[in-house]
C-alpha atoms as a PDB file:
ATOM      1  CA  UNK A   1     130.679  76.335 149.044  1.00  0.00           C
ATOM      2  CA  UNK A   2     133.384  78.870 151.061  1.00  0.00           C
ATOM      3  CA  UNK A   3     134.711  78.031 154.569  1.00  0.00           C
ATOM      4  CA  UNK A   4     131.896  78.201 156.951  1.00  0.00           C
ATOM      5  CA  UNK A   5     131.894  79.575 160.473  1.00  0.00           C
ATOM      6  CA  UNK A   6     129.675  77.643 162.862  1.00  0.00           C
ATOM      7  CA  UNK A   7     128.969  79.728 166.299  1.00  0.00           C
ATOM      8  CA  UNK A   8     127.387  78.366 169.378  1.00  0.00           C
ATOM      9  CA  UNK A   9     125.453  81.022 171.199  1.00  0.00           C
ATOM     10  CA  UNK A  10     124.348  80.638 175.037  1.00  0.00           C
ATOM     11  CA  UNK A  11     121.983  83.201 177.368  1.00  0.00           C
ATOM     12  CA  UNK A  12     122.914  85.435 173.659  1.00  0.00           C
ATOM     13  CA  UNK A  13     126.373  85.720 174.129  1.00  0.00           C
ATOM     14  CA  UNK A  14     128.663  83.688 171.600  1.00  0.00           C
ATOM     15  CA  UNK A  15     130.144  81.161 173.443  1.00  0.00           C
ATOM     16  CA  UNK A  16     132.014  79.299 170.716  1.00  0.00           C
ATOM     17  CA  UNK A  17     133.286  79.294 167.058  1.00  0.00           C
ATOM     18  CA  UNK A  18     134.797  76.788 165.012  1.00  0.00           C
ATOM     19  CA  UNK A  19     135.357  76.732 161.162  1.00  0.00           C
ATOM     20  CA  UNK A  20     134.699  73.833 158.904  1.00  0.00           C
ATOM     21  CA  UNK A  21     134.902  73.264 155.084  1.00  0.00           C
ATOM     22  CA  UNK A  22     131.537  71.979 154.318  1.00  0.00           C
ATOM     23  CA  UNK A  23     128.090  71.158 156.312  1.00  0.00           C
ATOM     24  CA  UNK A  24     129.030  67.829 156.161  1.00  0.00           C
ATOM     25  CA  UNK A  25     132.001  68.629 158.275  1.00  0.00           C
ATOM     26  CA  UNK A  26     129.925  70.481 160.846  1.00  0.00           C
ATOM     27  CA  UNK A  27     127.205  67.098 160.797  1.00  0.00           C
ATOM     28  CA  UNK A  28     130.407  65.065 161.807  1.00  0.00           C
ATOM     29  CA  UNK A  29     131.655  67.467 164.897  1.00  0.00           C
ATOM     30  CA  UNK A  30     126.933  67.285 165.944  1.00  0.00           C
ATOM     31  CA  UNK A  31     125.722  64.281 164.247  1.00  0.00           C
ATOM     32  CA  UNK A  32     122.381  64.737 166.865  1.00  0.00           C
ATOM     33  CA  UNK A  33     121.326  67.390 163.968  1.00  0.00           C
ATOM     34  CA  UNK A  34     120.789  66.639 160.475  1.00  0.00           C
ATOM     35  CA  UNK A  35     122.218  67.520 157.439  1.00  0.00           C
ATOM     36  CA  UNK A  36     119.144  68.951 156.413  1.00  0.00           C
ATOM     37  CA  UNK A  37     118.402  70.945 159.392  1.00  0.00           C
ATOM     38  CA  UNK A  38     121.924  71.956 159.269  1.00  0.00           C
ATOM     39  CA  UNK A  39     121.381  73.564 155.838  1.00  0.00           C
ATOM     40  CA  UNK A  40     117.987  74.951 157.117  1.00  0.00           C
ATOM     41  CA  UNK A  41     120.412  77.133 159.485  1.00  0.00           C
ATOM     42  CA  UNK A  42     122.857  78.534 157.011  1.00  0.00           C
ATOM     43  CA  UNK A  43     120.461  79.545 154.252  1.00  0.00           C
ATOM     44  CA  UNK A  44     118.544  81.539 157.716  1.00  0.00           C
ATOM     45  CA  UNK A  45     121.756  82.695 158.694  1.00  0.00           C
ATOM     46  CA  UNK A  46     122.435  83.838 154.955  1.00  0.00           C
ATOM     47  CA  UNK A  47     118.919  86.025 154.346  1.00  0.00           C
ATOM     48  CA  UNK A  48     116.997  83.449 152.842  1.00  0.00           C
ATOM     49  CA  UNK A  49     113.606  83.617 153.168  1.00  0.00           C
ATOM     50  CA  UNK A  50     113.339  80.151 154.873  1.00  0.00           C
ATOM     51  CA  UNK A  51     110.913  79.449 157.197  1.00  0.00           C
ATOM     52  CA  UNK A  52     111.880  77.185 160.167  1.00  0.00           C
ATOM     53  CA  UNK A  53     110.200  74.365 161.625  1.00  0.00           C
ATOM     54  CA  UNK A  54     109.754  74.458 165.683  1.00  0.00           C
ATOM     55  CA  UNK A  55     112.833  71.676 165.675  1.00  0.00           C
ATOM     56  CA  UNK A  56     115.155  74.046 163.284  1.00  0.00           C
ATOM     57  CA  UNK A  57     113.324  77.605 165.395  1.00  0.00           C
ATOM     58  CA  UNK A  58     115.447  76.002 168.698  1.00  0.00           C
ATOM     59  CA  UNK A  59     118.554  75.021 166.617  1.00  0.00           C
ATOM     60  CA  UNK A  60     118.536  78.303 165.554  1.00  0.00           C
ATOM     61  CA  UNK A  61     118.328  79.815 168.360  1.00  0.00           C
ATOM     62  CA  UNK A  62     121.494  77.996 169.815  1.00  0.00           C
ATOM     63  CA  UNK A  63     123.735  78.150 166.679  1.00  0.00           C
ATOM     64  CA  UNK A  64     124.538  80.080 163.426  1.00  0.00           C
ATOM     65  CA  UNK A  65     126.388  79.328 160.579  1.00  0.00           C
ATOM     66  CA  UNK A  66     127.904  81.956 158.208  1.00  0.00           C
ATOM     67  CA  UNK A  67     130.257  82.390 155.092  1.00  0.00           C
ATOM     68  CA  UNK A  68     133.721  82.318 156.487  1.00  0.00           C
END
């Protein structure tokens, strides 16, 4: 897996970004979300078809994570 590129979005405006190496990295830096909900995000943030539970929908909402 590439670099990945977590951003934190508030009121829809990006209001952070922060790189990491690996999901597991980004489940250190918010271990309140798991790894599996985590990967929920990317492969939604990547155009997989993935359909999100209402606990992922609200993650989502708040944060995406791309390919560096």
């Amino acid at each position: 897996m590439n670099k990945l590129i977590v951003k934190i979005i508030k009121n829809n405006e990006i209001e952070s970004s922060k790189t990491y190496k690996s999901l597991k990295a980004v489940q250190l830096d918010y271990p309140d979300y798991t790894y599996h909900s985590l990967r929920c995000i990317y492969l939604k943030c990547s155009g997989s078809p993935t359909k999100l539970h209402k606990h992922n929908l609200k993650l989502y909402e708040t944060m995406r994570i791309n390919d560096a």
